[in-house]
Structure formats: C-alpha cells, structure tokens
PDB file of N, CA and C in Angstrom:
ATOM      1  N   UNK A   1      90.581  74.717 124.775  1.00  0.00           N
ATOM      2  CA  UNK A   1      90.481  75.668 123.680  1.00  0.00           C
ATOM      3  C   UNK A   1      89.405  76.698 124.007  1.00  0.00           C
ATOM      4  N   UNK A   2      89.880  77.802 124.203  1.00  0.00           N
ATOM      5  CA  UNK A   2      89.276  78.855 124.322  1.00  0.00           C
ATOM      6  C   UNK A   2      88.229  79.525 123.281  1.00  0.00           C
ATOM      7  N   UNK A   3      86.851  79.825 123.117  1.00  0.00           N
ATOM      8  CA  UNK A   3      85.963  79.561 122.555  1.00  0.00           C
ATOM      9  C   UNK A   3      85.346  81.387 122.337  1.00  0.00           C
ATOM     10  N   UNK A   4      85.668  82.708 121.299  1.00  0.00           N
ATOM     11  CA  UNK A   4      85.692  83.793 121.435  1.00  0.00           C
ATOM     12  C   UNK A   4      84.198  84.172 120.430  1.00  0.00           C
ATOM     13  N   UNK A   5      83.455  84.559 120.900  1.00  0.00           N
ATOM     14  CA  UNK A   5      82.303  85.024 119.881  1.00  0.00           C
ATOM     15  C   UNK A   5      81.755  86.400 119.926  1.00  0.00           C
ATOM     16  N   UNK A   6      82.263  86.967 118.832  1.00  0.00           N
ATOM     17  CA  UNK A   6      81.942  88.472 118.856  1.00  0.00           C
ATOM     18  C   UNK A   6      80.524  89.081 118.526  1.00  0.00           C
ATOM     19  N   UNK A   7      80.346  90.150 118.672  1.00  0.00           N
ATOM     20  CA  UNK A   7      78.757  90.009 118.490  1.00  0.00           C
ATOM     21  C   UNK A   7      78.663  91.824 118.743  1.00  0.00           C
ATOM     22  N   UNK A   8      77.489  92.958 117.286  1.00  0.00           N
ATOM     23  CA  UNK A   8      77.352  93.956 118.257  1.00  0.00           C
ATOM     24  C   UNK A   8      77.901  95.007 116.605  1.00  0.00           C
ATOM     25  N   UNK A   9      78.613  94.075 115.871  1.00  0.00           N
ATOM     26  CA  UNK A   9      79.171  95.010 114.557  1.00  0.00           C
ATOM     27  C   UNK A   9      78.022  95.620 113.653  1.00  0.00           C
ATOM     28  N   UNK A  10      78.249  96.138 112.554  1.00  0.00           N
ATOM     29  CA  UNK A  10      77.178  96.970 112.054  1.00  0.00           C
ATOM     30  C   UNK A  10      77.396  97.958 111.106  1.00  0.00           C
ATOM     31  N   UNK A  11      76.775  98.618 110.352  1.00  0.00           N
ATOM     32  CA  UNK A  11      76.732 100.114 109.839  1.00  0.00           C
ATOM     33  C   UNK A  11      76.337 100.914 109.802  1.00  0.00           C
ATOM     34  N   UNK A  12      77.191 102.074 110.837  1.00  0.00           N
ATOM     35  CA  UNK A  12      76.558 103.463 111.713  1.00  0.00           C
ATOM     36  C   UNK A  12      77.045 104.337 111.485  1.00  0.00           C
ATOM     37  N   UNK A  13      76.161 105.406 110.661  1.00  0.00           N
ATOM     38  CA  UNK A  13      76.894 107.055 110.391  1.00  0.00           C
ATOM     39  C   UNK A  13      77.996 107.116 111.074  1.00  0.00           C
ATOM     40  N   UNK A  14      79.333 108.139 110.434  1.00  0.00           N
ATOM     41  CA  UNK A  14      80.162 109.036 111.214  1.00  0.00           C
ATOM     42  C   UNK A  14      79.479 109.909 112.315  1.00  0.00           C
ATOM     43  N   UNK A  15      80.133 109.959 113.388  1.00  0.00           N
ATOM     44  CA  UNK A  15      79.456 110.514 114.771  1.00  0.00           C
ATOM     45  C   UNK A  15      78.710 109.922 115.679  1.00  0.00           C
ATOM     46  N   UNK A  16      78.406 108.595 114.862  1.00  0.00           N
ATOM     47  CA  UNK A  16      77.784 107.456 115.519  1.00  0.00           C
ATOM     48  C   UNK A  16      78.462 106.605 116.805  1.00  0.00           C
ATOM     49  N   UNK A  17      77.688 105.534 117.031  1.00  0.00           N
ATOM     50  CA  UNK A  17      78.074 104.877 118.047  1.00  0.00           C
ATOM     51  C   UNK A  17      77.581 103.525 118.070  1.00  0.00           C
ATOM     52  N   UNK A  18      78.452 102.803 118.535  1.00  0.00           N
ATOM     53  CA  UNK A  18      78.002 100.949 118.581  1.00  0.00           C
ATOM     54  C   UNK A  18      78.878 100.654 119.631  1.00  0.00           C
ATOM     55  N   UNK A  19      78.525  98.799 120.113  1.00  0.00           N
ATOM     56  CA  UNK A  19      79.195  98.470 121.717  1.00  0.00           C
ATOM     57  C   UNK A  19      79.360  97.105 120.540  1.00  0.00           C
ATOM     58  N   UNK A  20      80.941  96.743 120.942  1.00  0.00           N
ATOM     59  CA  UNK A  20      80.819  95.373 120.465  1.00  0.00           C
ATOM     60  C   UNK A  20      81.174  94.486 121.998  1.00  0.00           C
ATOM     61  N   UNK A  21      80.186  93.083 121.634  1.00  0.00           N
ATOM     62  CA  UNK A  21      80.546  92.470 122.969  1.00  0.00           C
ATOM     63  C   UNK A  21      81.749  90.955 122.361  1.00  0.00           C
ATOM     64  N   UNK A  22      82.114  90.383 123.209  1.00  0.00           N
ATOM     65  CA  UNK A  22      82.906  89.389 122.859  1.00  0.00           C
ATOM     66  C   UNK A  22      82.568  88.332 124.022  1.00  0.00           C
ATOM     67  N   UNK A  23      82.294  87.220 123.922  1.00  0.00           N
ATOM     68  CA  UNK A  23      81.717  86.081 125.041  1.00  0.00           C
ATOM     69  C   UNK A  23      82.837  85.043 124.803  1.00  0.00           C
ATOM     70  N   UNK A  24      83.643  84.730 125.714  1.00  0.00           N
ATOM     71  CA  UNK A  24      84.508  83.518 126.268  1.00  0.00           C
ATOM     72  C   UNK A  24      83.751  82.087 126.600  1.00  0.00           C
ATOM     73  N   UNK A  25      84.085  81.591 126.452  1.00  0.00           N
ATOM     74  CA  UNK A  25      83.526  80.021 126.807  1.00  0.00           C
ATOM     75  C   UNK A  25      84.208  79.504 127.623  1.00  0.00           C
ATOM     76  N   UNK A  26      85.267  79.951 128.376  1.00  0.00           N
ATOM     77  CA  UNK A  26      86.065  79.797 129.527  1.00  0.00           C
ATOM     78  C   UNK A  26      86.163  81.020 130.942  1.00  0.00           C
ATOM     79  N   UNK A  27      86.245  80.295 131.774  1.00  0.00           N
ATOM     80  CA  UNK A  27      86.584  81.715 132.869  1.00  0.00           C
ATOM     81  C   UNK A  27      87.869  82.204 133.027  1.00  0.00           C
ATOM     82  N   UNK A  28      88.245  82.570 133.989  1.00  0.00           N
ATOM     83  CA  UNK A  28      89.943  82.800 134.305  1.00  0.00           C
ATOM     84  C   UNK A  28      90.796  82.898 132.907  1.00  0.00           C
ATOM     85  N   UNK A  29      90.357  84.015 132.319  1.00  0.00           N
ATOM     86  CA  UNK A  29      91.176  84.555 131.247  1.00  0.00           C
ATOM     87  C   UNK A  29      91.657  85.991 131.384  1.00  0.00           C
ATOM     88  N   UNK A  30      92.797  85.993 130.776  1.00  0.00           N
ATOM     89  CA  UNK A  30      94.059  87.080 131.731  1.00  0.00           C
ATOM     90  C   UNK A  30      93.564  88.596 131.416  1.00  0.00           C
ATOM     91  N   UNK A  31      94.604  88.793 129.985  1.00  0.00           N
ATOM     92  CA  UNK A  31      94.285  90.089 129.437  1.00  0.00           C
ATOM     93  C   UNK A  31      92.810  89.439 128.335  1.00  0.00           C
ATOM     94  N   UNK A  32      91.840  91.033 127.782  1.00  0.00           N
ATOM     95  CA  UNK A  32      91.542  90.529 126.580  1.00  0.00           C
ATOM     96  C   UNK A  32      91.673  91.763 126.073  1.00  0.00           C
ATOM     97  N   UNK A  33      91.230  91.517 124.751  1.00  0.00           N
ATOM     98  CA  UNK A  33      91.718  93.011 123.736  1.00  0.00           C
ATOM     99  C   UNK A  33      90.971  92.974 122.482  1.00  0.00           C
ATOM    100  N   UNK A  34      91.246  93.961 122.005  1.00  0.00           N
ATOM    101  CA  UNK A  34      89.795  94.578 120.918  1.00  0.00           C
ATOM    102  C   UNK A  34      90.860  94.928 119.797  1.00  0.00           C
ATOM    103  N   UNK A  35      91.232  93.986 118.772  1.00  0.00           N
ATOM    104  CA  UNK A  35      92.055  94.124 117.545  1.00  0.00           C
ATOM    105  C   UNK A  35      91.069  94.495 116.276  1.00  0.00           C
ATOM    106  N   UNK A  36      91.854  95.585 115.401  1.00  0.00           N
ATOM    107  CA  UNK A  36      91.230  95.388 113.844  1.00  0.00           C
ATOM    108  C   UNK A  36      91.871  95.740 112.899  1.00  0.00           C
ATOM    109  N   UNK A  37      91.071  95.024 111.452  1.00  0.00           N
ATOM    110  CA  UNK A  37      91.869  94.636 110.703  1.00  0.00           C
ATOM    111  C   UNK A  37      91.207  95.596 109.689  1.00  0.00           C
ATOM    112  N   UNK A  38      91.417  97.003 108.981  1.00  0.00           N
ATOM    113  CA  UNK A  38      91.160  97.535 107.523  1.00  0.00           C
ATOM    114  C   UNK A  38      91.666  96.793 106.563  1.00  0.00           C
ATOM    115  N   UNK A  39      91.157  96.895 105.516  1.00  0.00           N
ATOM    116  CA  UNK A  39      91.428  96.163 103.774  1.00  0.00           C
ATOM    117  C   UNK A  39      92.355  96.578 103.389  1.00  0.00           C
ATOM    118  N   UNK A  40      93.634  95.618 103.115  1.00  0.00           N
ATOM    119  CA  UNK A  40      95.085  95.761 102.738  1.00  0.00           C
ATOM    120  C   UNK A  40      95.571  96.750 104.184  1.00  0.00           C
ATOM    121  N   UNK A  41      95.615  96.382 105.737  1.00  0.00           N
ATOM    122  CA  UNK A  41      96.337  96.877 106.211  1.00  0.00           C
ATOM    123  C   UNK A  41      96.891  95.515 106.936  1.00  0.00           C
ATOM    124  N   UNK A  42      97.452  96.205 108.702  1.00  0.00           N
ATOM    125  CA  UNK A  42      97.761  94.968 109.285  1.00  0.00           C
ATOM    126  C   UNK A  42      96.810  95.234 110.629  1.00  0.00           C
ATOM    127  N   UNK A  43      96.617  94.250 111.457  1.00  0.00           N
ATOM    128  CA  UNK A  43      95.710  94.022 112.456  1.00  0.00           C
ATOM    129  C   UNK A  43      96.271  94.801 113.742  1.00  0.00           C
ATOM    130  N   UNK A  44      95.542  95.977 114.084  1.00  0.00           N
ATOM    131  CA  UNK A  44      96.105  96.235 115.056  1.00  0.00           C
ATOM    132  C   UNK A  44      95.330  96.578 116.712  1.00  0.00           C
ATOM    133  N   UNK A  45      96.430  96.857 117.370  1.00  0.00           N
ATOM    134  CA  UNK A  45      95.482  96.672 118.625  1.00  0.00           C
ATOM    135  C   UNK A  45      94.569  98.002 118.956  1.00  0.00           C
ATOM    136  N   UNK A  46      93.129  97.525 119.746  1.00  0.00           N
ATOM    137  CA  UNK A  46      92.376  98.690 119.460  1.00  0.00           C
ATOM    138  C   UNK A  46      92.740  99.183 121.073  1.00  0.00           C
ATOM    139  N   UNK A  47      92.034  98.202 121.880  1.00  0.00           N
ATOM    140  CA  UNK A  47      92.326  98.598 123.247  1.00  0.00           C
ATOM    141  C   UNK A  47      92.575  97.186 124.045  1.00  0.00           C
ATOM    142  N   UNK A  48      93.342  96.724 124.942  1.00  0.00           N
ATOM    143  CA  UNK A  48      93.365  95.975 126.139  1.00  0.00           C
ATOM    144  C   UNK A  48      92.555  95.864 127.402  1.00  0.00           C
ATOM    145  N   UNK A  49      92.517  94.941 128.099  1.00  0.00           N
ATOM    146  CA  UNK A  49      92.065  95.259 129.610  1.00  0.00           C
ATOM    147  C   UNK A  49      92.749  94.110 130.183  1.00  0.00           C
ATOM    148  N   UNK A  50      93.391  94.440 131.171  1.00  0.00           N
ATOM    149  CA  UNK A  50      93.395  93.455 132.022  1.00  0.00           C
ATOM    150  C   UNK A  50      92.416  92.901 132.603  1.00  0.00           C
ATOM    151  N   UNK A  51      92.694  91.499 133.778  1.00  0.00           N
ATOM    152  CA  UNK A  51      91.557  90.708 134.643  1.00  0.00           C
ATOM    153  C   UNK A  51      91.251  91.788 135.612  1.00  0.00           C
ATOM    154  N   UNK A  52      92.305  92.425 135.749  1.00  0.00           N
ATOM    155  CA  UNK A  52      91.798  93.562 137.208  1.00  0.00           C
ATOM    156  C   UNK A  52      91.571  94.983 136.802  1.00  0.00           C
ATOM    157  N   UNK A  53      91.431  95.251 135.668  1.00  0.00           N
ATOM    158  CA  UNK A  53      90.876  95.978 135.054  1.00  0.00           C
ATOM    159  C   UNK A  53      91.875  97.031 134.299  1.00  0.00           C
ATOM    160  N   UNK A  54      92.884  97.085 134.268  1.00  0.00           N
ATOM    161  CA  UNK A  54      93.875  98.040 134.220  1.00  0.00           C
ATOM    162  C   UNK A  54      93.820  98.253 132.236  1.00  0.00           C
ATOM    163  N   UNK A  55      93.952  99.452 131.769  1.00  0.00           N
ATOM    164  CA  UNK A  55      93.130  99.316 130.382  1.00  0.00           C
ATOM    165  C   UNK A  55      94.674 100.209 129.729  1.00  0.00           C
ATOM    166  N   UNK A  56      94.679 100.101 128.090  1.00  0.00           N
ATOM    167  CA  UNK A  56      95.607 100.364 127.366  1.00  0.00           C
ATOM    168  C   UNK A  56      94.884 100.855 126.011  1.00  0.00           C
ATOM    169  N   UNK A  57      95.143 101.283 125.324  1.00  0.00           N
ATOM    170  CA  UNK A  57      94.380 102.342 123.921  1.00  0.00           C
ATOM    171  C   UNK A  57      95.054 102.631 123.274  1.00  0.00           C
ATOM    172  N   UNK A  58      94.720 102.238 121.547  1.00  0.00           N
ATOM    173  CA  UNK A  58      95.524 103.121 120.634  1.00  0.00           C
ATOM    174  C   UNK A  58      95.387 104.560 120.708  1.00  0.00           C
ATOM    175  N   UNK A  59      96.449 105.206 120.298  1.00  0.00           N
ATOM    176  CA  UNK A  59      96.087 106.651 120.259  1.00  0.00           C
ATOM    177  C   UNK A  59      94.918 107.064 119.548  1.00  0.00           C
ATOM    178  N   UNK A  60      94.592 106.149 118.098  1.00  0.00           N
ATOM    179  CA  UNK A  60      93.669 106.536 117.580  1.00  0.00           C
ATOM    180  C   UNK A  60      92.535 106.607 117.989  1.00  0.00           C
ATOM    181  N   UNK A  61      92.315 105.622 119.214  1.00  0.00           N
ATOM    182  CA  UNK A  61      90.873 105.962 119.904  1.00  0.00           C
ATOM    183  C   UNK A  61      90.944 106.257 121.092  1.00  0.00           C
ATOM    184  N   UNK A  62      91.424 106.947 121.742  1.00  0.00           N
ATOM    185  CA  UNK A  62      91.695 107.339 123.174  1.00  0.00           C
ATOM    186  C   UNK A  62      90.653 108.808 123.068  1.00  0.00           C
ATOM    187  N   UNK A  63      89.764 108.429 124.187  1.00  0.00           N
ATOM    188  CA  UNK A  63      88.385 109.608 124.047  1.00  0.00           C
ATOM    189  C   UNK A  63      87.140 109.225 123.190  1.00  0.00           C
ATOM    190  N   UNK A  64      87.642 108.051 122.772  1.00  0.00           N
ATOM    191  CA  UNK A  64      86.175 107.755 121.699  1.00  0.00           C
ATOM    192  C   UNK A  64      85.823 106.364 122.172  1.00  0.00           C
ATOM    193  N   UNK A  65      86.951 105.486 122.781  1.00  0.00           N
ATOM    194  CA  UNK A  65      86.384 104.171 122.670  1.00  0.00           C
ATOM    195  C   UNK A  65      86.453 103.602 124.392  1.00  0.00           C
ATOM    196  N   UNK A  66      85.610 102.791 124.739  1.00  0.00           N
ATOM    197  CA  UNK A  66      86.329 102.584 125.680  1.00  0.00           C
ATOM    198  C   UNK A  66      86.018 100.816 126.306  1.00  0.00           C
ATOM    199  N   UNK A  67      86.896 100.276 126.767  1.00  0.00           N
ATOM    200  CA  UNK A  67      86.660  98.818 126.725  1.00  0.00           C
ATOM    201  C   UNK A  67      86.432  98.379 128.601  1.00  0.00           C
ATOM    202  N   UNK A  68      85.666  97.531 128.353  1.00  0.00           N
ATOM    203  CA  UNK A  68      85.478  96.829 129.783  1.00  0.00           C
ATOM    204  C   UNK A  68      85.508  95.809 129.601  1.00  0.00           C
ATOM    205  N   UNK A  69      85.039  95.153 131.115  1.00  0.00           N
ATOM    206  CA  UNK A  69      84.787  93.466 130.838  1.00  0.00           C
ATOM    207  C   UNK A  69      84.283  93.574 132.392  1.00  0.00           C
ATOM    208  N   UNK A  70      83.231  91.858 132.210  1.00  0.00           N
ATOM    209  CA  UNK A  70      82.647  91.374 133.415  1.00  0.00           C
ATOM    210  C   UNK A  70      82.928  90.178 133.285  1.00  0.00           C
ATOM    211  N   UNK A  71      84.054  90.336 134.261  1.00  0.00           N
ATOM    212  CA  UNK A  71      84.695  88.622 134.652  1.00  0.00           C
ATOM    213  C   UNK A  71      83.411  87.790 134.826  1.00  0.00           C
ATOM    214  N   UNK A  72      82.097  88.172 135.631  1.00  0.00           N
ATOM    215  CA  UNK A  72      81.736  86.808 135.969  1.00  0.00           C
ATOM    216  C   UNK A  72      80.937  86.547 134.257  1.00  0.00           C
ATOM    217  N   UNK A  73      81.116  87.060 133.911  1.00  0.00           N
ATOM    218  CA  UNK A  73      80.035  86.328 132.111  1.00  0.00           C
ATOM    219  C   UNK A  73      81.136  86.354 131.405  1.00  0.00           C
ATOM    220  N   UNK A  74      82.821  86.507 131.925  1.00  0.00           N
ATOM    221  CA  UNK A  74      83.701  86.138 130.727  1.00  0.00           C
ATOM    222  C   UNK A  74      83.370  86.847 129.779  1.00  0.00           C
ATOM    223  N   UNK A  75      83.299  88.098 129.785  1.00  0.00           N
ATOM    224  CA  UNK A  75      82.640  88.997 128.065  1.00  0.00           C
ATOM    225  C   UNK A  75      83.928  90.156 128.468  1.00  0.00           C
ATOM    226  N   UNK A  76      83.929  90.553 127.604  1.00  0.00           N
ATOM    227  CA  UNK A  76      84.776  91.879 127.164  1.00  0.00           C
ATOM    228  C   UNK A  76      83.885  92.750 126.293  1.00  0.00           C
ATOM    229  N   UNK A  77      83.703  94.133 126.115  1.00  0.00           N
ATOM    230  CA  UNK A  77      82.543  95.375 125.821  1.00  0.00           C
ATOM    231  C   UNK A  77      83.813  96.024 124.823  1.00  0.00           C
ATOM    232  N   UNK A  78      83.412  96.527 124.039  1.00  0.00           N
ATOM    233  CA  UNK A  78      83.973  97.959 123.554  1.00  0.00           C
ATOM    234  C   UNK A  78      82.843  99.134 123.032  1.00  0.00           C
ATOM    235  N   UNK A  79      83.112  99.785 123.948  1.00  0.00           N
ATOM    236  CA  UNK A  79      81.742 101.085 123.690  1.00  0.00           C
ATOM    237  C   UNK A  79      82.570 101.679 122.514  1.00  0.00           C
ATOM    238  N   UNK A  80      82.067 102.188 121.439  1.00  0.00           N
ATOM    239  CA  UNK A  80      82.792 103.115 120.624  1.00  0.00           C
ATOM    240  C   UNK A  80      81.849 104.416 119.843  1.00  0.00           C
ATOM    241  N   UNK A  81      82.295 105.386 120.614  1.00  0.00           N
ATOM    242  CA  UNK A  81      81.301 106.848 120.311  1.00  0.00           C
ATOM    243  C   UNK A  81      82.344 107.581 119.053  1.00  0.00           C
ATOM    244  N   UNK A  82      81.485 108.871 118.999  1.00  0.00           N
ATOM    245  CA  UNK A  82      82.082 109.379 117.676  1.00  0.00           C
ATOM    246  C   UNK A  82      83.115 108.615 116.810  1.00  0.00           C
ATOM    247  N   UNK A  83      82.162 108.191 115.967  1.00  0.00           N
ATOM    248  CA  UNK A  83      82.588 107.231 114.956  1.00  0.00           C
ATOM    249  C   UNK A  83      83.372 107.620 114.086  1.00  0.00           C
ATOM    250  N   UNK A  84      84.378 107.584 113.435  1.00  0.00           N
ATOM    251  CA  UNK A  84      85.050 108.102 112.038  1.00  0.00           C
ATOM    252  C   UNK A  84      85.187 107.233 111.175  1.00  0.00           C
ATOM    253  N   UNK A  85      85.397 107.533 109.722  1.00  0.00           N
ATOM    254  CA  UNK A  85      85.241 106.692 108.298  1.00  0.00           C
ATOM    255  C   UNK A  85      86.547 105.858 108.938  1.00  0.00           C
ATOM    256  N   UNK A  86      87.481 106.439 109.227  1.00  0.00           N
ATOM    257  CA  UNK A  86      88.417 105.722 109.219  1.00  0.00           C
ATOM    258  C   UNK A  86      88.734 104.499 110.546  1.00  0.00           C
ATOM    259  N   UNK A  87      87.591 104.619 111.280  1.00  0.00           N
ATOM    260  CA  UNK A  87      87.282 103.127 112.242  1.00  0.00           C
ATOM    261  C   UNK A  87      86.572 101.937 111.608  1.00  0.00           C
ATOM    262  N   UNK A  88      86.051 102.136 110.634  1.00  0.00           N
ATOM    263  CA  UNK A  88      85.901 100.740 109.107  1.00  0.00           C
ATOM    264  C   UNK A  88      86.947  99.836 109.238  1.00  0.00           C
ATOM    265  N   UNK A  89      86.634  98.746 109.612  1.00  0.00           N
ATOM    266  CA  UNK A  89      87.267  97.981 110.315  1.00  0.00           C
ATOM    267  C   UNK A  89      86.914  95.802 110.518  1.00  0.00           C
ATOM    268  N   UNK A  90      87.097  94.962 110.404  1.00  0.00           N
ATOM    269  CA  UNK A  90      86.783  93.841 110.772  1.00  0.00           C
ATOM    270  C   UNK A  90      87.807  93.712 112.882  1.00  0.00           C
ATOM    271  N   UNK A  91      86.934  93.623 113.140  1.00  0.00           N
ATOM    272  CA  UNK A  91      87.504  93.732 114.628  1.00  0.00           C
ATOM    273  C   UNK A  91      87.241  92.177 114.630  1.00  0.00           C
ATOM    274  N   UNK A  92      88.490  92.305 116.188  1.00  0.00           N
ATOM    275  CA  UNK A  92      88.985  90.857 116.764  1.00  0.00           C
ATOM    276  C   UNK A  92      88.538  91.422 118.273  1.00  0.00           C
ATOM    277  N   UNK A  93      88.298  89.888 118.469  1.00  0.00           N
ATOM    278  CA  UNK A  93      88.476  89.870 119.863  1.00  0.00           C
ATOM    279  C   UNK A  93      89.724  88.984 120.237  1.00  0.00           C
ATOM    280  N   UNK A  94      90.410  88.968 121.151  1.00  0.00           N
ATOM    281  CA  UNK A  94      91.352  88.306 121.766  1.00  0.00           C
ATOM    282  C   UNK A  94      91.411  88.329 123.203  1.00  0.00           C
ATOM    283  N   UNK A  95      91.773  87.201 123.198  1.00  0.00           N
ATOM    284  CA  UNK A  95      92.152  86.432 124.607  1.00  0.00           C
ATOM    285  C   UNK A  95      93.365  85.569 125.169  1.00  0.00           C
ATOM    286  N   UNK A  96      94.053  85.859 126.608  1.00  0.00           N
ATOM    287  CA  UNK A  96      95.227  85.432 126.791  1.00  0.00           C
ATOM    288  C   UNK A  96      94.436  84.543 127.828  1.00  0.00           C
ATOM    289  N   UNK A  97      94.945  83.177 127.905  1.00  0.00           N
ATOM    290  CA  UNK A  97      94.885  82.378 129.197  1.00  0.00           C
ATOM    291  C   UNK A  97      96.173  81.360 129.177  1.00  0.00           C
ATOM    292  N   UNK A  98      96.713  81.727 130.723  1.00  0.00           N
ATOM    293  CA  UNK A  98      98.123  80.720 130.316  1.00  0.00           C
ATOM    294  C   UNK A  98      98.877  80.513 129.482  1.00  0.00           C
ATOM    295  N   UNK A  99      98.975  81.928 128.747  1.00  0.00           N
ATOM    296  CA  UNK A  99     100.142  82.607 127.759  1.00  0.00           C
ATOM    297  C   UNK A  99      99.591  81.734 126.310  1.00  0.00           C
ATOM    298  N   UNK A 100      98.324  81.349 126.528  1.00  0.00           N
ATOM    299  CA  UNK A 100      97.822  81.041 125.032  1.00  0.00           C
ATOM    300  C   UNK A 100      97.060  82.068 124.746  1.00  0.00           C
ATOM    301  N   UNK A 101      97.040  82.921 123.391  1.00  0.00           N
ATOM    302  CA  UNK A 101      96.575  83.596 122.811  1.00  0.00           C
ATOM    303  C   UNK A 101      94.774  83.181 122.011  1.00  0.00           C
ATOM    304  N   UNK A 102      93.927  83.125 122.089  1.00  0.00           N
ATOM    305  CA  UNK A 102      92.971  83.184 121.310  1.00  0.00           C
ATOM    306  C   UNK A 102      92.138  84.218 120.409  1.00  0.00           C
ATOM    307  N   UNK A 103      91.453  83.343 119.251  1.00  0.00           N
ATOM    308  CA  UNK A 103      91.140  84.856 118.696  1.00  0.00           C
ATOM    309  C   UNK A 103      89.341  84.628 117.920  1.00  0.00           C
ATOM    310  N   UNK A 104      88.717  85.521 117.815  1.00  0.00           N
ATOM    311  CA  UNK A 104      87.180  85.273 117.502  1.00  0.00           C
ATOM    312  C   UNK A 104      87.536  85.329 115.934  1.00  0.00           C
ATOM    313  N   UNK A 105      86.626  85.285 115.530  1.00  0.00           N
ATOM    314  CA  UNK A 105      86.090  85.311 113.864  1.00  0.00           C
ATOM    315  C   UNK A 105      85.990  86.931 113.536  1.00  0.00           C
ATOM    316  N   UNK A 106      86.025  87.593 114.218  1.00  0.00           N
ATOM    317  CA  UNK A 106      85.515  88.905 113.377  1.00  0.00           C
ATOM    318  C   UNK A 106      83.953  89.401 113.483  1.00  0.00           C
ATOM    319  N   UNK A 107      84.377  90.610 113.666  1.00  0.00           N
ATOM    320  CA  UNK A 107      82.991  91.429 113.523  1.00  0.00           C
ATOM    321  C   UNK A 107      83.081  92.444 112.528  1.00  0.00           C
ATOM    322  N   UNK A 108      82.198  93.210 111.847  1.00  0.00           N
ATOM    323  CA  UNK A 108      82.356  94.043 110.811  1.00  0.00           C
ATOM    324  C   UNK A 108      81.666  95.621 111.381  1.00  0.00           C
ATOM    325  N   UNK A 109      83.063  95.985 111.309  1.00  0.00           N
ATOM    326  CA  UNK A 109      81.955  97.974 111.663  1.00  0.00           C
ATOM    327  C   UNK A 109      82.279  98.355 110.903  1.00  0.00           C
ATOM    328  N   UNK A 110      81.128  99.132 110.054  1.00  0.00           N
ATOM    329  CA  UNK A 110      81.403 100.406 108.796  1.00  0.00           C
ATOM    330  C   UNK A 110      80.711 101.316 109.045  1.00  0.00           C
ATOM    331  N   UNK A 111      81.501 102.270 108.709  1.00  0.00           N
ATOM    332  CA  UNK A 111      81.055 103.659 109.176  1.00  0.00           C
ATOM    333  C   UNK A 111      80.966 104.371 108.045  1.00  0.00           C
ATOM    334  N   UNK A 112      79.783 105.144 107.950  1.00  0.00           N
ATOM    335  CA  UNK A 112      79.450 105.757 106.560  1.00  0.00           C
ATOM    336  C   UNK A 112      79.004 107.093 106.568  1.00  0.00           C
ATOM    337  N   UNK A 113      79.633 107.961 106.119  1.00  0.00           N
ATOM    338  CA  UNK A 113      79.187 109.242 105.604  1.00  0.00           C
ATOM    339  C   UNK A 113      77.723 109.823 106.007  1.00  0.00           C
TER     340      UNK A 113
END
C-alpha cells in the first residue's frame, strides 16, 4: 500500500505563488499527478508526469503551473505561479504503481483577492 502525503497548501493572494510537494513511501512508482477538487465540482486532473519525465497539463494551467518529480525521494513538486481565484482548490496527489492507483488526503490552496 502505497503511502501519499501532501504537504506545501495555503492562502496566497491572486498573482501569487506556492509549490505543493507530495512524498511516496514507496519507490518505483509509474505516473504521478496533481488532481483537484473545487466545492460542488468534480476532481480533476491538474498535471501528470511520468517516471521518465514526460509531463501532461490542463489547459487551465498550462504557463502557470508546472510539475516535477525526484525519483530518488519518491516526491512529486507542483510549482504554481500566477495564482487565480479560480485555482481554490483541495488538491490530490496521485500515484500509479502496477496499475494500482493511489491517492493522498488533500491539500488546501486558496487564493484570495
């Protein structure tokens, strides 16, 4: 059982900027990805990365956000610059290993006026 702990959420003016990190408790994990969830919506994907780095983005943040990872500490990053009201958000982290899906608890970013 794959073990996801997010860490890095917060509340930072519009135009702002925050890094959320996500720490694995396992190594050799495939894709991971940066999901979130707004109040009364559905959870969606923020950005991907593959193990070899190959990366994927909602349109909504393409130019603002950008995700990494360092295989050897098993972490996954999401830098996220110019902030908008509408990135208010409970973010996921997720993780694929051996076509099992895992998922963290949530982090909270609000972005405020």
């Amino acid at each position: 059982q794959v073990r996801l702990v997010e860490s890095g959420g917060g509340l930072v003016q519009a135009g702002g900027s925050l890094r959320l990190s996500c720490a694995a408790s396992e190594s050799r994990i495939n894709a991971m990805a940066w999901y979130r969830q707004a109040p009364g919506k559905q959870r969606d994907l923020v950005a991907l990365i593959t193990r070899a780095g190959s990366t994927k983005y909602a349109d909504s943040v393409k130019g603002r956000f950008t995700i990494s990872r360092d295989n050897a500490k098993n972490t996954v990053y999401l830098q996220m610059s110019s902030l908008k009201l509408e990135d208010t958000a409970i973010y996921y982290c997720a993780a694929d290993k051996y076509g099992n899906d895992y998922w963290g608890q949530g982090t909270q970013v609000t972005v405020s006026s």
